[in-house]
PDB file of N, CA and C in Angstrom:
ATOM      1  N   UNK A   1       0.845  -1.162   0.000  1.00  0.00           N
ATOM      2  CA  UNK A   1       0.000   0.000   0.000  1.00  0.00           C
ATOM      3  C   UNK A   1       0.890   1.223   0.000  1.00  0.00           C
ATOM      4  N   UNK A   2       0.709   1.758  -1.226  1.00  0.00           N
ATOM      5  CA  UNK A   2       1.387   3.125  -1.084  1.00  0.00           C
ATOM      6  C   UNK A   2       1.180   4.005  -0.996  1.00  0.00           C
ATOM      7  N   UNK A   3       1.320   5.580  -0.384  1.00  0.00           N
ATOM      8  CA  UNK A   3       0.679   6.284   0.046  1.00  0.00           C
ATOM      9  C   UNK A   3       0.090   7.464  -1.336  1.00  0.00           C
ATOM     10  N   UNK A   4      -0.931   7.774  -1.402  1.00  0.00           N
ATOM     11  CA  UNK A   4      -0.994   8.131  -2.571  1.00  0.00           C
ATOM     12  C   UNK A   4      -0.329   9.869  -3.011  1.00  0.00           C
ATOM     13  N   UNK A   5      -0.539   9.509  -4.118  1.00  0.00           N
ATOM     14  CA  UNK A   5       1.060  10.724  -5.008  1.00  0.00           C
ATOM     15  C   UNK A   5       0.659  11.977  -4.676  1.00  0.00           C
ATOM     16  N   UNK A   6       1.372  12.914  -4.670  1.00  0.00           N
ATOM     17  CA  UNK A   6       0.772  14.347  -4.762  1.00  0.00           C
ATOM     18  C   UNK A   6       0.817  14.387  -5.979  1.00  0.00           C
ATOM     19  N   UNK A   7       0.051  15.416  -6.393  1.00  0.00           N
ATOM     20  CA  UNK A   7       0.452  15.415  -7.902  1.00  0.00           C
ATOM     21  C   UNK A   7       1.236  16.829  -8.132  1.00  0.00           C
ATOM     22  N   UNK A   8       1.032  17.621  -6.658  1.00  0.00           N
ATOM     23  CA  UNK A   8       1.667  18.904  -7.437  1.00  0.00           C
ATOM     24  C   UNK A   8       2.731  19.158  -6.060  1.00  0.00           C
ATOM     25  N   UNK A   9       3.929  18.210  -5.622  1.00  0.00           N
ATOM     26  CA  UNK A   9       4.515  17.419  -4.497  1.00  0.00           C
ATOM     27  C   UNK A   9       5.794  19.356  -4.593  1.00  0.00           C
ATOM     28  N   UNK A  10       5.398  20.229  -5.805  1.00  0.00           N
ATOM     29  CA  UNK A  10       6.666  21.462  -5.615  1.00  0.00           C
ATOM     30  C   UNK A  10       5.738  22.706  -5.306  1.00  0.00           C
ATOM     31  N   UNK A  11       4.399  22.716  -5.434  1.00  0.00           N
ATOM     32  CA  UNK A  11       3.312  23.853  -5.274  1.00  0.00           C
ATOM     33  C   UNK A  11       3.110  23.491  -3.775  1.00  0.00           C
ATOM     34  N   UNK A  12       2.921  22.660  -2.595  1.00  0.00           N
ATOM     35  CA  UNK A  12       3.021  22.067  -2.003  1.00  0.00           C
ATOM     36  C   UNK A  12       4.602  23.118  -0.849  1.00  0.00           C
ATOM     37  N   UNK A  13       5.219  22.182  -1.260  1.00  0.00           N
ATOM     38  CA  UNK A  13       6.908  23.076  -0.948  1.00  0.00           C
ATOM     39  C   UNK A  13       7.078  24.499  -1.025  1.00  0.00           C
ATOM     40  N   UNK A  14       6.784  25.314  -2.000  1.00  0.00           N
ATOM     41  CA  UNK A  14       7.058  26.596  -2.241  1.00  0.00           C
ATOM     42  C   UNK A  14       5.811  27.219  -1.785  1.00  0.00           C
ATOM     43  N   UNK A  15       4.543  26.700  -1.381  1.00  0.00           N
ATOM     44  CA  UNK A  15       3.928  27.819  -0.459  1.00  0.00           C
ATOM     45  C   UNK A  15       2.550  27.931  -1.282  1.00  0.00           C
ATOM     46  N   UNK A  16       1.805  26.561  -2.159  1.00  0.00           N
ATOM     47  CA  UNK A  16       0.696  26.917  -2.887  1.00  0.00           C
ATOM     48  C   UNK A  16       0.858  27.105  -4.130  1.00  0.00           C
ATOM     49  N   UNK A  17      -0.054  27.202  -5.385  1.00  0.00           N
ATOM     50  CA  UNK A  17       0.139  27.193  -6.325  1.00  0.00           C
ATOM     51  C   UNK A  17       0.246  28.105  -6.802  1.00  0.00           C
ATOM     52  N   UNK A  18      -0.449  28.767  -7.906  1.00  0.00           N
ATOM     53  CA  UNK A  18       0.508  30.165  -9.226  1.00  0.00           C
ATOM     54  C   UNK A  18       0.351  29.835 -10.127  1.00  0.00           C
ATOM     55  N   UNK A  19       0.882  31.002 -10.821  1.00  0.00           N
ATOM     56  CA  UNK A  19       1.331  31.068 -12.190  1.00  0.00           C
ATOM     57  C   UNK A  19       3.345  30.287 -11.670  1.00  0.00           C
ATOM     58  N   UNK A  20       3.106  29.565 -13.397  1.00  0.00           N
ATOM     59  CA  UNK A  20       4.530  28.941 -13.270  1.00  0.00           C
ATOM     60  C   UNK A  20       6.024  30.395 -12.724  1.00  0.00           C
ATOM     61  N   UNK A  21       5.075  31.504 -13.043  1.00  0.00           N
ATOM     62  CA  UNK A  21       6.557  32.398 -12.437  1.00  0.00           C
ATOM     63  C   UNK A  21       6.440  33.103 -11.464  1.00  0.00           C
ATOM     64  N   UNK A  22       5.137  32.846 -10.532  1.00  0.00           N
ATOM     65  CA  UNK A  22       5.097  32.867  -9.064  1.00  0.00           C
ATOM     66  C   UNK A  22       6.071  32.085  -8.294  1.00  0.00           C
ATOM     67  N   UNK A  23       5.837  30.688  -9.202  1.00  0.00           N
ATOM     68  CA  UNK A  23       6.569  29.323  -8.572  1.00  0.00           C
ATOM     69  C   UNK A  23       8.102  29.551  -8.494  1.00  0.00           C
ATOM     70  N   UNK A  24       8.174  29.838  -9.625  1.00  0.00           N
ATOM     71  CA  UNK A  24       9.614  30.198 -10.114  1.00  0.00           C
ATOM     72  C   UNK A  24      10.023  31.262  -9.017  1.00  0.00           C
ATOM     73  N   UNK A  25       9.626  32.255  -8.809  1.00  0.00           N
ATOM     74  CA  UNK A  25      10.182  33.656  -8.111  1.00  0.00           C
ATOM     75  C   UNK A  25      10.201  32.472  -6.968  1.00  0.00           C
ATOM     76  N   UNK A  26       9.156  32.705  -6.202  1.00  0.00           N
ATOM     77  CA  UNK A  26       8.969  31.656  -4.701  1.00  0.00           C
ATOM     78  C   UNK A  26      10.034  31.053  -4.418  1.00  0.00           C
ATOM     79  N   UNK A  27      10.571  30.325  -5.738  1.00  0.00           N
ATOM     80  CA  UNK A  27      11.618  28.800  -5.693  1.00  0.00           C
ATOM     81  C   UNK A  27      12.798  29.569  -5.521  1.00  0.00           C
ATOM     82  N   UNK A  28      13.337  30.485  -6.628  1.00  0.00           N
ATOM     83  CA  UNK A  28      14.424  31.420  -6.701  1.00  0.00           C
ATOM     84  C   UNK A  28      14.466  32.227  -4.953  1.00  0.00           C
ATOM     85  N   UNK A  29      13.905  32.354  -4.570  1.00  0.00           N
ATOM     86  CA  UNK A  29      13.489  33.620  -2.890  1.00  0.00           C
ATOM     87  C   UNK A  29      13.871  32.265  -1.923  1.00  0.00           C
ATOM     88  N   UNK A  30      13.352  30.839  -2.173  1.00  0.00           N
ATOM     89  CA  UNK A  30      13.910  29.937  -1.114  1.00  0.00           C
ATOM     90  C   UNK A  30      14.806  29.452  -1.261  1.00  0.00           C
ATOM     91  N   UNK A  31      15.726  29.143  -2.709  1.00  0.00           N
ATOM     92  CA  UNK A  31      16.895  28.670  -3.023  1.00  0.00           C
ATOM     93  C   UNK A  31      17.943  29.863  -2.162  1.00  0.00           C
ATOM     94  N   UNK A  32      17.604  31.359  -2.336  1.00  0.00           N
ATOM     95  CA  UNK A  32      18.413  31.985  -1.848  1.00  0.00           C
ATOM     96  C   UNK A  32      18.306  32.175  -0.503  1.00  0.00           C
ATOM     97  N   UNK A  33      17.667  32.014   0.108  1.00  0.00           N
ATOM     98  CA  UNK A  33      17.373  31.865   1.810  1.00  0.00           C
ATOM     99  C   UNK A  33      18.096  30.476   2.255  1.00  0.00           C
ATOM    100  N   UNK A  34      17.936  29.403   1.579  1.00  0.00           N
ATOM    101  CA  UNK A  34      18.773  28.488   2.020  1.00  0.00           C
ATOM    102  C   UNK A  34      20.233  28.312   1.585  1.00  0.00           C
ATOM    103  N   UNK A  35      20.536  29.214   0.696  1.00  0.00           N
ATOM    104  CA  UNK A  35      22.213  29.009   0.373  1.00  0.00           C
ATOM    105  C   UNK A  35      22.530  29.868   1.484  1.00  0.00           C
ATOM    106  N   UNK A  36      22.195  31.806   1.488  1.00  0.00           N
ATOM    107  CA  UNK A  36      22.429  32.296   2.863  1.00  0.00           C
ATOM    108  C   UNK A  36      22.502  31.334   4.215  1.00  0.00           C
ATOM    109  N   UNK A  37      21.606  30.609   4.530  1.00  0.00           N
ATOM    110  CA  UNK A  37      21.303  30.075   5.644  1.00  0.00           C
ATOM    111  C   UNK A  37      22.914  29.286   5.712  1.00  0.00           C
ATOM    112  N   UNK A  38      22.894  28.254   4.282  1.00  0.00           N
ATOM    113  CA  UNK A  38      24.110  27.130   4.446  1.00  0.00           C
ATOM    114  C   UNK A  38      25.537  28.172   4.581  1.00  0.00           C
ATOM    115  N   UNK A  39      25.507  29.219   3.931  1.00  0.00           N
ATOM    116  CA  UNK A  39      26.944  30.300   4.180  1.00  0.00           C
ATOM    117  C   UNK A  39      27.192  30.925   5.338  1.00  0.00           C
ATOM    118  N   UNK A  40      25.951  31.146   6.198  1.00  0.00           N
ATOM    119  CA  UNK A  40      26.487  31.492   7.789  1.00  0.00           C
ATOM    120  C   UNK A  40      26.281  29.831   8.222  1.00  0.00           C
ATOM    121  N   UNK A  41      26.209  29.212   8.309  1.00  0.00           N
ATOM    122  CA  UNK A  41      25.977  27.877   9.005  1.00  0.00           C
ATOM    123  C   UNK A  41      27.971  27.455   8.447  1.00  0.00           C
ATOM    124  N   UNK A  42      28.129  27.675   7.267  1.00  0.00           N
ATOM    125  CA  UNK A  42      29.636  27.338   7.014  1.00  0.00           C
ATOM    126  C   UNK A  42      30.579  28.336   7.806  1.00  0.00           C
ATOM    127  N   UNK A  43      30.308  29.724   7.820  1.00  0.00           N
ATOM    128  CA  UNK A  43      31.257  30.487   8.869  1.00  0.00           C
ATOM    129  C   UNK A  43      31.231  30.316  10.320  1.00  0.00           C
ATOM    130  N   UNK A  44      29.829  29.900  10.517  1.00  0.00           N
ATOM    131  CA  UNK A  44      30.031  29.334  12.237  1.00  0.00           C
ATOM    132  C   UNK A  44      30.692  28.911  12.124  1.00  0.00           C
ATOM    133  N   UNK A  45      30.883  27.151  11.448  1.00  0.00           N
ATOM    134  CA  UNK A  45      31.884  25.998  11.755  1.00  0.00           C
ATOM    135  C   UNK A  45      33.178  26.594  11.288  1.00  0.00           C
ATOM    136  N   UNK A  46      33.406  27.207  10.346  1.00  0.00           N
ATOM    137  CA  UNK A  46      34.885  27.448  10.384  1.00  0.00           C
ATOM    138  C   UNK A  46      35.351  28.448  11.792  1.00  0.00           C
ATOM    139  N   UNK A  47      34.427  29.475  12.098  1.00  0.00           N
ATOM    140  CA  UNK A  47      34.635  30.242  13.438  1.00  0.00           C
ATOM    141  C   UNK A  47      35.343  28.933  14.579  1.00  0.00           C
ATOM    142  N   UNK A  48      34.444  27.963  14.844  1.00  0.00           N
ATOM    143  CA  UNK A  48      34.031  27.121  16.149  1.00  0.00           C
ATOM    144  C   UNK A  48      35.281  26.348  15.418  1.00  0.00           C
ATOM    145  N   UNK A  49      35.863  26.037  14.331  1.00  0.00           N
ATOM    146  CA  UNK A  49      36.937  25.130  13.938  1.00  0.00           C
ATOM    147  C   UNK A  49      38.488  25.878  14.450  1.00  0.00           C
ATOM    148  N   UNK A  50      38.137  27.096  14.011  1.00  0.00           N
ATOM    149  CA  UNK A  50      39.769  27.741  14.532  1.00  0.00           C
ATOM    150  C   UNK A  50      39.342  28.110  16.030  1.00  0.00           C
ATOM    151  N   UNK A  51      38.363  28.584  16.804  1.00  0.00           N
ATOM    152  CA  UNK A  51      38.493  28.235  18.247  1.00  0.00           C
ATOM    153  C   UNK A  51      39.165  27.300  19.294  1.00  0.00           C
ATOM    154  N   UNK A  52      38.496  26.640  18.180  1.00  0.00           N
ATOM    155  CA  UNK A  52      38.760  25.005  19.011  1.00  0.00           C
ATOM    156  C   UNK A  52      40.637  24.396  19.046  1.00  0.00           C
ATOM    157  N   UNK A  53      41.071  25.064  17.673  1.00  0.00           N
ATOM    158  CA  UNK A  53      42.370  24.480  16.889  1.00  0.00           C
ATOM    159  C   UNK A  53      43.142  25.638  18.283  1.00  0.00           C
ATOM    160  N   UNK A  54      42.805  26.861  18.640  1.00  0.00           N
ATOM    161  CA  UNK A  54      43.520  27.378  19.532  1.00  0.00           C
ATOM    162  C   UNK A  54      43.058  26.971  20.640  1.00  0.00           C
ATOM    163  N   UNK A  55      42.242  26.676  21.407  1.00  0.00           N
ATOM    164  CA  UNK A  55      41.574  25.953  22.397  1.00  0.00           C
ATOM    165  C   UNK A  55      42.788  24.485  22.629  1.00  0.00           C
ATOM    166  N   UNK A  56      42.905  24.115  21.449  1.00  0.00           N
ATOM    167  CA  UNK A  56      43.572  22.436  21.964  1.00  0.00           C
ATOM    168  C   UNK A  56      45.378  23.306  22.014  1.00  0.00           C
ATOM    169  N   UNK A  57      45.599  24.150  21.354  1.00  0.00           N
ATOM    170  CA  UNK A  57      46.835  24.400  21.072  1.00  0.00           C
ATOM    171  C   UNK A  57      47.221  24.991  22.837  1.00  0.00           C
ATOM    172  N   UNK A  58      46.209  25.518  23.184  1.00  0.00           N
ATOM    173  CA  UNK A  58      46.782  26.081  24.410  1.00  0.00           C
ATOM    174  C   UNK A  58      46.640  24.751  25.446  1.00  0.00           C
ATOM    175  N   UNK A  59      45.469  24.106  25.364  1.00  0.00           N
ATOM    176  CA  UNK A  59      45.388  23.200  26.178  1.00  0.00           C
ATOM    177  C   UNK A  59      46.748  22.365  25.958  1.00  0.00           C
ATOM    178  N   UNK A  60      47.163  22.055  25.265  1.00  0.00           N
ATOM    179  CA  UNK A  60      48.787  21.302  24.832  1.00  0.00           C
ATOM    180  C   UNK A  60      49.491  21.890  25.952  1.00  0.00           C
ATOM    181  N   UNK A  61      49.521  23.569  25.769  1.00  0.00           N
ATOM    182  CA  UNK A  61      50.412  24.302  25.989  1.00  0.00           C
ATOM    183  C   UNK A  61      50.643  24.149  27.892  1.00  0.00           C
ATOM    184  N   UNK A  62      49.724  24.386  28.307  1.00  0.00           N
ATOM    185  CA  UNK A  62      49.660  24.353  29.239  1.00  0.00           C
ATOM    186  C   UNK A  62      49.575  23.440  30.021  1.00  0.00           C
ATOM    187  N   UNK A  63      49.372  22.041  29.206  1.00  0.00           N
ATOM    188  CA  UNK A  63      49.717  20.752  29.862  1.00  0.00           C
ATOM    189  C   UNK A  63      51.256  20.379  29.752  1.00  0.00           C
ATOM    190  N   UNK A  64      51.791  21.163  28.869  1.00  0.00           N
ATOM    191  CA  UNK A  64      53.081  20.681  29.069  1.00  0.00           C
ATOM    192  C   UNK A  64      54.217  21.929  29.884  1.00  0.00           C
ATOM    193  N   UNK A  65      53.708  22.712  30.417  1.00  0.00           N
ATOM    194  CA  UNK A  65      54.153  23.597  31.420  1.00  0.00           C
ATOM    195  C   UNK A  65      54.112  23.122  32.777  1.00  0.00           C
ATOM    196  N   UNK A  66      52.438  22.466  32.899  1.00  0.00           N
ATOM    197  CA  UNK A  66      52.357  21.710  34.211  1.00  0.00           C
ATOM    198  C   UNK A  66      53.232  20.459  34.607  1.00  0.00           C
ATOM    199  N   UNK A  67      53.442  19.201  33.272  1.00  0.00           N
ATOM    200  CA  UNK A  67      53.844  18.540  33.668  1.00  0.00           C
ATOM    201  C   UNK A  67      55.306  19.060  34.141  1.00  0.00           C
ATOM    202  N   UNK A  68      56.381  19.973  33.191  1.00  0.00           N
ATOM    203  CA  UNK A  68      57.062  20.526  33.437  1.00  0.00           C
ATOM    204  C   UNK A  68      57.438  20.894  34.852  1.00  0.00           C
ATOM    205  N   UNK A  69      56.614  22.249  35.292  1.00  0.00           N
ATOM    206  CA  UNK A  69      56.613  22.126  36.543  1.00  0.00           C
ATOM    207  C   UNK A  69      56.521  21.114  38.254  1.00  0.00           C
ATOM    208  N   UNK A  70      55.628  20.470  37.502  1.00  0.00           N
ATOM    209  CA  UNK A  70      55.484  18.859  38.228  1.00  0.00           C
ATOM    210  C   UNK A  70      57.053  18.358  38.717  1.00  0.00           C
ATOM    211  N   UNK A  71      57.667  17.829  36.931  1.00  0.00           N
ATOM    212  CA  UNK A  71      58.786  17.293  37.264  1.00  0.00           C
ATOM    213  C   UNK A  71      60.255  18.240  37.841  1.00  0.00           C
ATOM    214  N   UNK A  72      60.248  19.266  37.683  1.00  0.00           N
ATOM    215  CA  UNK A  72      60.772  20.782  38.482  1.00  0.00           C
ATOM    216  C   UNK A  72      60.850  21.013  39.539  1.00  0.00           C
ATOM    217  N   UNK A  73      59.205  21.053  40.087  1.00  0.00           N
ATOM    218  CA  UNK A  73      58.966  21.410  41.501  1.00  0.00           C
ATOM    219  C   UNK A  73      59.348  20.011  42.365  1.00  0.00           C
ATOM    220  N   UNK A  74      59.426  18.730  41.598  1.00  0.00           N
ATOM    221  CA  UNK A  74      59.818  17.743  43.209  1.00  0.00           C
ATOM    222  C   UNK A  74      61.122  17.762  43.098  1.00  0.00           C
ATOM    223  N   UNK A  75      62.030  17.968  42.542  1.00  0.00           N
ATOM    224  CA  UNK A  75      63.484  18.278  42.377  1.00  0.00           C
ATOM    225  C   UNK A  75      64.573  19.518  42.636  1.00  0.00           C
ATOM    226  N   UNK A  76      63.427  20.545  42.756  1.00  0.00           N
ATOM    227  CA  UNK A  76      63.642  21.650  43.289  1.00  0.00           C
ATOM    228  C   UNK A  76      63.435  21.839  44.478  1.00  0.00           C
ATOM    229  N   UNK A  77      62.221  21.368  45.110  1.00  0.00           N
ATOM    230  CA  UNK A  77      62.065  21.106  46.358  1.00  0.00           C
ATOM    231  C   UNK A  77      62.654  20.233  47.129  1.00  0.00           C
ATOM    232  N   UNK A  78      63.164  19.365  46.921  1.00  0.00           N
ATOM    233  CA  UNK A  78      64.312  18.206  46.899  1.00  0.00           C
ATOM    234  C   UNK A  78      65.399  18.573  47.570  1.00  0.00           C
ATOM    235  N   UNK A  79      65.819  19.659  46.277  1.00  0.00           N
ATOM    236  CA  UNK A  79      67.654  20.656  46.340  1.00  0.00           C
ATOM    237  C   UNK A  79      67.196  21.292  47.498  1.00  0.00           C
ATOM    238  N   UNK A  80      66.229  22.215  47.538  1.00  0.00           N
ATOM    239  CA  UNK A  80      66.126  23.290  48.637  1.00  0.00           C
ATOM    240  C   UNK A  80      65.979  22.766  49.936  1.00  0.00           C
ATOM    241  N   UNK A  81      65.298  21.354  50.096  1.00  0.00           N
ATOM    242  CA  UNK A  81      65.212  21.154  51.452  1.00  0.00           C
ATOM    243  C   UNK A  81      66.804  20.778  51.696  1.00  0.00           C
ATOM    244  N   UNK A  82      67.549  19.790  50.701  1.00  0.00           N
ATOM    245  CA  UNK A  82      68.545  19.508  51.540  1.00  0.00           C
ATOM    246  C   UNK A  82      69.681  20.955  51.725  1.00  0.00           C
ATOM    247  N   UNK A  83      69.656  21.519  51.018  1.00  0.00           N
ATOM    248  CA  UNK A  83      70.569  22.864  51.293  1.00  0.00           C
ATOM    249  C   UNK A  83      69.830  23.754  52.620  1.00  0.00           C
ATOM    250  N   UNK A  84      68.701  23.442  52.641  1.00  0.00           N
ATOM    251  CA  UNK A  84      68.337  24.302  54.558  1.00  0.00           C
ATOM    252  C   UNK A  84      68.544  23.681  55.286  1.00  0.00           C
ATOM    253  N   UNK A  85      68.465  21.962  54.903  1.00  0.00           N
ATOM    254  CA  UNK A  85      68.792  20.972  56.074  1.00  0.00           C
ATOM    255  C   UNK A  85      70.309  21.207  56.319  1.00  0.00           C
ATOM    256  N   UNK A  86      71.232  21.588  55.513  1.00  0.00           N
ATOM    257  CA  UNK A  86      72.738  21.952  55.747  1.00  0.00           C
ATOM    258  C   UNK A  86      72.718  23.074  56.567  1.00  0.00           C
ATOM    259  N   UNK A  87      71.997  24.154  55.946  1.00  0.00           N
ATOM    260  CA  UNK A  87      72.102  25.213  56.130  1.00  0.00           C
ATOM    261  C   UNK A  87      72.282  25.400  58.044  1.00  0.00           C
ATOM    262  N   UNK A  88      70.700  24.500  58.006  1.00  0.00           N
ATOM    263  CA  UNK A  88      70.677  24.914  60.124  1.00  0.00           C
ATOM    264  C   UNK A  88      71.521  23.490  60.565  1.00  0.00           C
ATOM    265  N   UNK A  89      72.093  22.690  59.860  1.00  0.00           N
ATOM    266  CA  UNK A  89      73.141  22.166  60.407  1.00  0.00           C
ATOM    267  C   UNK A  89      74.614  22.275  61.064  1.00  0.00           C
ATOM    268  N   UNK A  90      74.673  23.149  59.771  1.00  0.00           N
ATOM    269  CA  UNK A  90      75.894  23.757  59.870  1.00  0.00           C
ATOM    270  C   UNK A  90      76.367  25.347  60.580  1.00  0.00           C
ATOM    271  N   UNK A  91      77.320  25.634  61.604  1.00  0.00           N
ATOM    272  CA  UNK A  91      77.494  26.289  62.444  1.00  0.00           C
ATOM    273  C   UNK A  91      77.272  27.904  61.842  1.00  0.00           C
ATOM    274  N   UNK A  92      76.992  28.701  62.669  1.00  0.00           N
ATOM    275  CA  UNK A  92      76.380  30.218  61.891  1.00  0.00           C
ATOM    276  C   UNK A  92      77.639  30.855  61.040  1.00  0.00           C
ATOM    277  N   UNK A  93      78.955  30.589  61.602  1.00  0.00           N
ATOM    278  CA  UNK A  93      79.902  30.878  60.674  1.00  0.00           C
ATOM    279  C   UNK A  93      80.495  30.908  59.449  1.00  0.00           C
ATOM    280  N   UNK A  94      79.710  29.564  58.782  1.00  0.00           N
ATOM    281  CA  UNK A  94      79.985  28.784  58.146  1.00  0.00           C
ATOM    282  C   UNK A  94      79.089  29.054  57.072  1.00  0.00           C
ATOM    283  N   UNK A  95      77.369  29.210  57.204  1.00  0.00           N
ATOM    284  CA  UNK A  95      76.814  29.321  56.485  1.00  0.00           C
ATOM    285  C   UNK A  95      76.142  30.041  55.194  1.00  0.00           C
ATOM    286  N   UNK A  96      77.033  31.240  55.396  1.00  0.00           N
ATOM    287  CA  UNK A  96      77.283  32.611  54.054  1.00  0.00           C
ATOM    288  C   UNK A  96      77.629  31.325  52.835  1.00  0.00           C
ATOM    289  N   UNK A  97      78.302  30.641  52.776  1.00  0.00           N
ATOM    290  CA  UNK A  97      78.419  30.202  51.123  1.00  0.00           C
ATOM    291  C   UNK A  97      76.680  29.499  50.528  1.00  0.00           C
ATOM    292  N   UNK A  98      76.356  28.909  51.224  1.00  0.00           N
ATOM    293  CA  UNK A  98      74.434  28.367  51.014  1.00  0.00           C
ATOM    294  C   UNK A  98      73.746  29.288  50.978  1.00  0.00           C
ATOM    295  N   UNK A  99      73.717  30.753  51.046  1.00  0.00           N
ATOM    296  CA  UNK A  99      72.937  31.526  50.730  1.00  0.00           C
ATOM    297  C   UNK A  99      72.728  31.764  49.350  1.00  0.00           C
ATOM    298  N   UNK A 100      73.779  31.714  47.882  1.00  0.00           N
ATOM    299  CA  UNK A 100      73.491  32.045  46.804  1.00  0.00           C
ATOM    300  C   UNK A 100      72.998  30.525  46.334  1.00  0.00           C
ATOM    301  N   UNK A 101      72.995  28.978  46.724  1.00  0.00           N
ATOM    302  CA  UNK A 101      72.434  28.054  46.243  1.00  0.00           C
ATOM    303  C   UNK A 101      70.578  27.886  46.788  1.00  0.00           C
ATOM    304  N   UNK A 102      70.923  28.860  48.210  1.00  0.00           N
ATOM    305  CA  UNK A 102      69.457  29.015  48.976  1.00  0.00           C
ATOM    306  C   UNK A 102      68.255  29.691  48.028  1.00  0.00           C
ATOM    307  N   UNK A 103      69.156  31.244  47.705  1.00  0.00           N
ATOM    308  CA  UNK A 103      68.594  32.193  46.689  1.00  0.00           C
ATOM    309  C   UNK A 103      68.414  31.542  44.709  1.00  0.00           C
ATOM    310  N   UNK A 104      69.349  30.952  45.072  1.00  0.00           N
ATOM    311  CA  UNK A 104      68.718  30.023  43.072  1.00  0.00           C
ATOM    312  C   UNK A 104      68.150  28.973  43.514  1.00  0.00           C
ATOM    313  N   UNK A 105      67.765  28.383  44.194  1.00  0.00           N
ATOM    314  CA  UNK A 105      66.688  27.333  44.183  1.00  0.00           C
ATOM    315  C   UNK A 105      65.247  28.038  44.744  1.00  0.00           C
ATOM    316  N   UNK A 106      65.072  29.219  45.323  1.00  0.00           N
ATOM    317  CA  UNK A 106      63.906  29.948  45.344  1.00  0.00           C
ATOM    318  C   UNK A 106      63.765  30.704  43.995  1.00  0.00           C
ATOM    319  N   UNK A 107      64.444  30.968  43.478  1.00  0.00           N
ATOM    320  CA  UNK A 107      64.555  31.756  42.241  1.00  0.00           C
ATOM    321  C   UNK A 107      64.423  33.156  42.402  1.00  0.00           C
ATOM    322  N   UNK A 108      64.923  34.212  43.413  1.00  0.00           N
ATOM    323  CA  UNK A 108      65.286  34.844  43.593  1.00  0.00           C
ATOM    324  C   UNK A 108      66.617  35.663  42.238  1.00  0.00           C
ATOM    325  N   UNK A 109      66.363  36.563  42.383  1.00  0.00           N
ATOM    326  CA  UNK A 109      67.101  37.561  41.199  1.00  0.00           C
ATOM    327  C   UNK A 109      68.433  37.835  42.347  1.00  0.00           C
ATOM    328  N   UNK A 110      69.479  38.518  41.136  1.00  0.00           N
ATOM    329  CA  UNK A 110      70.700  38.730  41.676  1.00  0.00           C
ATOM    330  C   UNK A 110      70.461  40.009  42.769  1.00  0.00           C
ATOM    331  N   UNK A 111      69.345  40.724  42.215  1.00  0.00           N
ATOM    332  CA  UNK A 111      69.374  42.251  42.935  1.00  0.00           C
ATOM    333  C   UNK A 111      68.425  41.525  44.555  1.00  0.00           C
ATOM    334  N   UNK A 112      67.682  40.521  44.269  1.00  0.00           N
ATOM    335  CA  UNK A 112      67.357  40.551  45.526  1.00  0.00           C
ATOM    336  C   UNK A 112      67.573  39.487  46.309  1.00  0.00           C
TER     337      UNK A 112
END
């Protein structure tokens, strides 16, 4: 059983029947509403495509700063504890040379 035909399945689509250059204009007015429609629908996605392409580029970026830091900070923290563990070990006289390994493992500048 098939459902039966339209017979006029494009008068229907374009909004009722006409003269053939009602149809025509009608058809021409929705062809161009839907190419507009598909040309901002294509600049979104290219918009949302280079977002995204800087979106992952930073996300990279910044995952590989963290891990960075990760593997940095337990090795740095590492150096620094054992140079304070010297530091109050060792007699007050003594301890002026561990101050410039004290000051580069905090990362302290020369001026301060």
């Amino acid at each position: 059983a098939h459902p039966p035909s339209n017979p006029h399945p494009t008068q229907d689509l374009l909004g009722g029947g006409g003269t053939d250059g009602d149809m025509a204009a009608r058809f021409a007015r929705r062809a161009a509403e839907l190419e507009a429609a598909l040309e901002r629908a294509r600049e979104t996605i290219s918009q949302l495509e280079t977002a995204h392409a800087t979106d992952q580029k930073l996300t990279r970026s910044l995952r590989a700063r963290v891990a960075k830091h990760e593997r940095r900070g337990g090795s740095d923290f590492e150096y620094l504890r054992n140079v304070l563990l010297r530091f109050f070990l060792l007699p007050p006289e003594e301890r002026g040379p561990l101050f410039p390994a004290i000051a580069s493992a905090c990362g302290f500048s020369s001026r301060q």
